[in-house]
Protein backbone atom coordinates (compact mmCIF):
# COMPACT_ATOMS: atom_id res chain seq x y z
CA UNK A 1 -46.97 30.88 58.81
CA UNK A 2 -50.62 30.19 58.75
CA UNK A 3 -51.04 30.21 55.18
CA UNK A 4 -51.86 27.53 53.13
CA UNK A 5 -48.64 25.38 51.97
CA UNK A 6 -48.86 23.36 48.93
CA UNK A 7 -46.54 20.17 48.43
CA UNK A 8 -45.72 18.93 45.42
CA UNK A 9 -44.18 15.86 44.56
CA UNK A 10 -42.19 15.12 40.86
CA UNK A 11 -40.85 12.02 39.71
CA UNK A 12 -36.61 12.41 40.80
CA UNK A 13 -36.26 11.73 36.80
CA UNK A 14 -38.08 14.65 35.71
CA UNK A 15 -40.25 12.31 33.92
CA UNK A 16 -43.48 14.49 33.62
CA UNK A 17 -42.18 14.57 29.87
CA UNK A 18 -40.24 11.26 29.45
CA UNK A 19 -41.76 8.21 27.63
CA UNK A 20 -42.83 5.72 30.65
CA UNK A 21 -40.96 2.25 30.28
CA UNK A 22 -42.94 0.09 28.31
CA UNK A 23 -43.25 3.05 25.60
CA UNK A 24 -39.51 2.99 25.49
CA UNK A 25 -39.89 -0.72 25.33
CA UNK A 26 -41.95 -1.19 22.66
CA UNK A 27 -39.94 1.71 20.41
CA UNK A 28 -37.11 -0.18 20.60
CA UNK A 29 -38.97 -3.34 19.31
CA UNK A 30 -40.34 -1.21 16.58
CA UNK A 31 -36.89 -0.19 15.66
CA UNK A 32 -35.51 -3.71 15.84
CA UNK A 33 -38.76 -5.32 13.76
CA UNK A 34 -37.93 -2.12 11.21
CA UNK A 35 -34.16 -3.25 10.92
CA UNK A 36 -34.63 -6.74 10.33
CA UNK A 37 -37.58 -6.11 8.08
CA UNK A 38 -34.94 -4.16 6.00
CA UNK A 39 -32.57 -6.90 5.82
CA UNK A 40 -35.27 -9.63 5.00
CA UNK A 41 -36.95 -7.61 2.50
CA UNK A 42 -33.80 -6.11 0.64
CA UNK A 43 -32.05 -9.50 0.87
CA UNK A 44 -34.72 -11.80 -0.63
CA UNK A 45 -35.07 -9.25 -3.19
CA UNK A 46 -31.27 -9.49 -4.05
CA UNK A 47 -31.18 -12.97 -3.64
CA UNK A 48 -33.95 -13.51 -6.30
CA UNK A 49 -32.24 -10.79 -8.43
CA UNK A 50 -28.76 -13.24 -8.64
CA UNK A 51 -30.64 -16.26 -8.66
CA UNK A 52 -33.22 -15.40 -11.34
CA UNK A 53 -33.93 -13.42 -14.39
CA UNK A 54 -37.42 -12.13 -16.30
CA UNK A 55 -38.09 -13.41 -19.60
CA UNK A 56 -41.36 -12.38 -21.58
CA UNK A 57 -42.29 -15.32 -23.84
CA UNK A 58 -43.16 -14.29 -27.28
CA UNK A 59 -45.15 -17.13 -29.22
CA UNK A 60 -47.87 -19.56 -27.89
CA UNK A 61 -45.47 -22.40 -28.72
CA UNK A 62 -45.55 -23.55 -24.83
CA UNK A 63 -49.14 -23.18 -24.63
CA UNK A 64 -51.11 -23.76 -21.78
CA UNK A 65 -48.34 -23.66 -19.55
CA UNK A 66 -46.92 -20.31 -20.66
CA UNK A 67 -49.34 -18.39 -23.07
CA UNK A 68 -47.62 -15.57 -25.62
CA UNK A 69 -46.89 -12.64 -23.40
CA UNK A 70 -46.75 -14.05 -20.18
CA UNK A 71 -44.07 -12.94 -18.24
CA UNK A 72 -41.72 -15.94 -16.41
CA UNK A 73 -38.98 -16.06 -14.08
CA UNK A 74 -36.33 -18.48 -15.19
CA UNK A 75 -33.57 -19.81 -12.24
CA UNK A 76 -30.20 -19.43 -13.85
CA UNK A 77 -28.62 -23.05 -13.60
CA UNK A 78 -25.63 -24.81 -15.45
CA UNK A 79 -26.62 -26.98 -18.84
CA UNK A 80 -25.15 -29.59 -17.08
CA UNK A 81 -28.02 -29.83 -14.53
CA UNK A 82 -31.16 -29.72 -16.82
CA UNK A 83 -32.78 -32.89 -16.85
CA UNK A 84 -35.91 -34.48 -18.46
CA UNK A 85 -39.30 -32.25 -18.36
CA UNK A 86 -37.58 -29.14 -17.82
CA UNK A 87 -38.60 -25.71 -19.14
CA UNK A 88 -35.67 -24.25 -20.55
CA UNK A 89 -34.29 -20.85 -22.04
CA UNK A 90 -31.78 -21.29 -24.34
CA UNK A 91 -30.08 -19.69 -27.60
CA UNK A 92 -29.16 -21.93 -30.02
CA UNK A 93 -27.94 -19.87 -33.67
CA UNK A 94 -29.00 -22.36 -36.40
CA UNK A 95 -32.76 -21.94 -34.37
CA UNK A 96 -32.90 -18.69 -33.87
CA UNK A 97 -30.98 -15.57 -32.76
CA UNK A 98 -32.98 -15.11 -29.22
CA UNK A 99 -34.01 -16.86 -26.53
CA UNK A 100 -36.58 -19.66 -26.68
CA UNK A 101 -38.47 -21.31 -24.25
CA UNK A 102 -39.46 -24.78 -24.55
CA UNK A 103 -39.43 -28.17 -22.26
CA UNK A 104 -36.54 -31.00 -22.29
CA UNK A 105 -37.90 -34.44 -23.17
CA UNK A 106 -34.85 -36.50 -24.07
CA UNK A 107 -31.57 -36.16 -22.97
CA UNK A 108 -27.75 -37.43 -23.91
CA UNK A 109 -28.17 -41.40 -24.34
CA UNK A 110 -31.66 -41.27 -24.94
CA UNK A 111 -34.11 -42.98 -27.80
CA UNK A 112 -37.04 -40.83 -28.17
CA UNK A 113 -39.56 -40.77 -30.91
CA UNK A 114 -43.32 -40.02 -31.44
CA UNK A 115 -46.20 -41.29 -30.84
CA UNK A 116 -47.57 -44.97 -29.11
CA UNK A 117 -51.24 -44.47 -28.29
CA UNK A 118 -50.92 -40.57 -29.13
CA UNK A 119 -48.48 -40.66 -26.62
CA UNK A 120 -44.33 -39.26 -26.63
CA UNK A 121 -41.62 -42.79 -25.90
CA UNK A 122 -38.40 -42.14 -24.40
CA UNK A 123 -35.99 -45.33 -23.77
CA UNK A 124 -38.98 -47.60 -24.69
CA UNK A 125 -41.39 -45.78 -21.96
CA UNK A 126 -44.32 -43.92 -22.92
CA UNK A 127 -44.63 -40.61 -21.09
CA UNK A 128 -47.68 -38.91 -19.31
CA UNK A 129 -48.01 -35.37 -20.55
CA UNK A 130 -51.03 -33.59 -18.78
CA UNK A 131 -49.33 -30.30 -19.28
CA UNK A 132 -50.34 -30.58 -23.16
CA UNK A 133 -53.33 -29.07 -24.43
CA UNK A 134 -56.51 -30.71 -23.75
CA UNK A 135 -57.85 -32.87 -26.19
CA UNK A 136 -54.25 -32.44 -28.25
CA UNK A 137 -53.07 -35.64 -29.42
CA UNK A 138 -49.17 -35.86 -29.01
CA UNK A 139 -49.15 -37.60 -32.78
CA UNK A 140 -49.67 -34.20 -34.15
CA UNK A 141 -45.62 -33.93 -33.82
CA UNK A 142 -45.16 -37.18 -35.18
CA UNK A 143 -41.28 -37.71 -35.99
CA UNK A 144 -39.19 -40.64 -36.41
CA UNK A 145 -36.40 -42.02 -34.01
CA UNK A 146 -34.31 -39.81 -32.65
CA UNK A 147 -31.23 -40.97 -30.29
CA UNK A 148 -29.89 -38.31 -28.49
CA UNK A 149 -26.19 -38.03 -28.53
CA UNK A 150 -24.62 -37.38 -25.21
CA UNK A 151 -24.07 -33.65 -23.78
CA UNK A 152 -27.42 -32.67 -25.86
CA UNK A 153 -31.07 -32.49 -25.23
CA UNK A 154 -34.23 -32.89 -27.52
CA UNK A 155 -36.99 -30.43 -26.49
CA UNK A 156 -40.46 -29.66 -27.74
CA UNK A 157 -43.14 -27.19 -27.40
CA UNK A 158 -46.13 -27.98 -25.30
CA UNK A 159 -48.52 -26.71 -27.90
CA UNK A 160 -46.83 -29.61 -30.45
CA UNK A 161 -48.86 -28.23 -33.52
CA UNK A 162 -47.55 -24.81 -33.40
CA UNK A 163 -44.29 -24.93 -32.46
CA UNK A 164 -40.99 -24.79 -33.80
CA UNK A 165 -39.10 -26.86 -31.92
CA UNK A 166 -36.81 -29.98 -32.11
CA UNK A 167 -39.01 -31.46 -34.57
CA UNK A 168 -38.55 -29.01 -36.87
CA UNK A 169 -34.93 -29.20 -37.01
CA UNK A 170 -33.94 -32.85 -37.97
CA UNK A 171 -32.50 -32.66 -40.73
CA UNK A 172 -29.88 -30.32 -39.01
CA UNK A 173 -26.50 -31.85 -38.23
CA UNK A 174 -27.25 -32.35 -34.88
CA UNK A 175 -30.56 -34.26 -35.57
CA UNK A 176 -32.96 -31.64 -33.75
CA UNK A 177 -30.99 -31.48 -30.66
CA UNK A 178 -29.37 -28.44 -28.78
CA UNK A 179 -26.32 -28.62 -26.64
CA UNK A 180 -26.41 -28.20 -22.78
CA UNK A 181 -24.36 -25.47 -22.83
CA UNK A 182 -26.58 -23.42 -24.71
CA UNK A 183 -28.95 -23.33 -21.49
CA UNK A 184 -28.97 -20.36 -19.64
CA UNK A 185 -32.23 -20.96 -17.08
CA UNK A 186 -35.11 -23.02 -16.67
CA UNK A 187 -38.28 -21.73 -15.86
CA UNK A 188 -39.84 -21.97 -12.21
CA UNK A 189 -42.66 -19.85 -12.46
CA UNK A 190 -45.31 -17.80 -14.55
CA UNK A 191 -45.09 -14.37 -12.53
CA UNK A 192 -47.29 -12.27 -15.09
CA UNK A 193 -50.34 -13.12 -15.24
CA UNK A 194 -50.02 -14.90 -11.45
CA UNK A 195 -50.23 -18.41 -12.57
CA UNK A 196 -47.44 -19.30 -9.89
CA UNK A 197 -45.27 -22.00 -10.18
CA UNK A 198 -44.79 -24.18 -13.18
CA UNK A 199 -46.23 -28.06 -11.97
CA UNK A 200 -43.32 -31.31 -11.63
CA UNK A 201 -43.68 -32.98 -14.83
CA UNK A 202 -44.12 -36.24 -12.81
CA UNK A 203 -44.54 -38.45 -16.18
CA UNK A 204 -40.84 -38.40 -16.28
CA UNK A 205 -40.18 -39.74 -13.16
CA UNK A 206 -40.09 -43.45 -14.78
CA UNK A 207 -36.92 -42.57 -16.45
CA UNK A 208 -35.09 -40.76 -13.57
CA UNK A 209 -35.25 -37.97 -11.06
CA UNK A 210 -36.55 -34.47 -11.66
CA UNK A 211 -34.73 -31.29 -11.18
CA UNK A 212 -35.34 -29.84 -7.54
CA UNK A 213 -37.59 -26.72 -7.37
CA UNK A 214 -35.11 -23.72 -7.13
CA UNK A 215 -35.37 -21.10 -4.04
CA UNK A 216 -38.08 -19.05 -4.95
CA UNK A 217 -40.48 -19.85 -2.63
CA UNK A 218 -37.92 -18.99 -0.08
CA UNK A 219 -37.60 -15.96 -1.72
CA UNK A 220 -40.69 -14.70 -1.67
CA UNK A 221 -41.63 -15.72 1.78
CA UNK A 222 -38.35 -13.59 2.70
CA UNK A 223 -40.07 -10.59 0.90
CA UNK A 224 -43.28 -10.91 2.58
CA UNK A 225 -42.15 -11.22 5.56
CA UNK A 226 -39.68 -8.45 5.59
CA UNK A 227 -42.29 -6.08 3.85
CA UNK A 228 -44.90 -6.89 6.96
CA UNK A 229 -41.99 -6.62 9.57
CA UNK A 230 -40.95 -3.05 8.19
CA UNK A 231 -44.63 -1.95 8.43
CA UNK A 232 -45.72 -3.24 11.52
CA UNK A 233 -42.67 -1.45 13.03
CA UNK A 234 -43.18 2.00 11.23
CA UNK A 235 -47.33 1.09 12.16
CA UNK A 236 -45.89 1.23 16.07
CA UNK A 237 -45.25 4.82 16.66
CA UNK A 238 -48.02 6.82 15.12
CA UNK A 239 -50.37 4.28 17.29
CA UNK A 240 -48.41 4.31 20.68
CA UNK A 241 -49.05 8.26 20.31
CA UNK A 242 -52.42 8.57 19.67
CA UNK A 243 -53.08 5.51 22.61
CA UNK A 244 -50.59 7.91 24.83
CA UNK A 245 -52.36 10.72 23.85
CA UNK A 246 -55.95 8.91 24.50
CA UNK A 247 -54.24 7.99 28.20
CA UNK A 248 -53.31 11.17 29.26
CA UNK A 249 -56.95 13.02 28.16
CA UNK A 250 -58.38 10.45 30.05
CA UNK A 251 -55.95 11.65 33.03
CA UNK A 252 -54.56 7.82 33.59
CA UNK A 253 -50.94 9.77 31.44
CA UNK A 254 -48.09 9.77 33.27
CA UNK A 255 -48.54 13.23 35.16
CA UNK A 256 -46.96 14.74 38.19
CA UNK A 257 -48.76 14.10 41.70
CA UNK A 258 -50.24 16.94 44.01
């Protein structure tokens, strides 16, 4: 009775110590931008993992567009659907017992031979080559007329002076040429050093169209993406305490009233 009477007033949630809404909010978005990080990241990275495989190119035979000791990533396809200007990997025992890289230029059907103005002629067409060597005439692999027989492919090495390739070979049975089925994956990109994807050998387009880049620029944009999702979402909570924090020093925190 005449003393002094205090009246407080609490939030009917208790909430002196609960997160206000938009906190709650936003770590819920952080959880869900976490979660689907984690499925973009981990399935890109096991997409790529069925979809492609590493090789490490031993020889400069494929020179400038893969240099001895660059590491590749080759798309596993189906002999069946290599087609002209195509890096392959293949395994082929009366070349050699490993893989070997080197790029399609004839296929089943085809008359190929070397050279007309320093340049390769498939099916009477001479082809563009600007992924040789500069200043490397193409008549350094000079070879007679070769006709392809059907399910096979005739393949050379970019660097045509130093490489072991079709050329080398013609006085096998098979006239030089490898089967399809002895394709296991064609390169899409240089991955080590970073030179990126390997660039459409448009000369062949005169004879045909070219093989359809495989996935893994999808792939990588997957990993990325997923990778920047999972740590913008982990970023969220360390932040939205130390702002919280900052809030309530400043006394604008969510506090009881008095």
């Amino acid at each position: 009775m005449g003393g002094e009477s205090t009246t407080r007033t609490t939030p009917r949630d208790g909430g002196a110590n609960r997160a206000p809404a938009g906190g709650r909010t936003g770590q819920r978005l952080s959880g869900v931008a976490v979660a689907l990080g984690l499925v973009l990241f981990l399935g890109g990275f096991g997409w790529g993992a069925v979809v492609y495989r590493p090789y490490t190119v031993p020889t400069s035979s494929m020179t400038p567009t893969i240099d001895a000791g660059d590491r590749v990533l080759a798309q596993r396809v189906d002999g069946t659907d290599v087609r002209r200007g195509d890096v392959v990997v293949f395994k082929d025992a009366t070349w050699a017992d490993a893989p070997m890289v080197k790029r399609v230029v004839a296929v089943g059907g085809d008359v190929v031979s070397c050279c007309q103005e320093g340049k390769l002629k498939v099916n009477g067409k001479v082809i563009d080559e600007p992924y040789l060597p500069a200043g490397t005439p193409a008549e350094m692999s000079n070879f007679p007329t070769v006709t392809v027989p059907e399910g096979r492919l005739f393949l050379l090495g970019d660097e045509r002076d130093n490489s072991v390739d079709s050329t080398a070979h013609l006085t096998d049975a098979a006239g030089g040429t490898v089967s399809r089925g002895a394709v296991d994956a064609r390169v899409d990109a240089v991955v080590w050093p970073l030179d990126g994807m390997l660039e459409r050998p448009t000369g062949f387009e005169t004879l045909g169209g070219l093989s359809s880049p495989g996935p893994l620029r999808t792939v990588v944009v997957l990993v990325v993406a997923g990778a920047v999702l999972i740590l913008a979402g982990a970023a969220y909570g360390p932040f939205a305490k130390r702002a919280e924090a900052s809030r309530v020093r400043k006394g604008t925190g969510p506090t009881g009233v008095r």
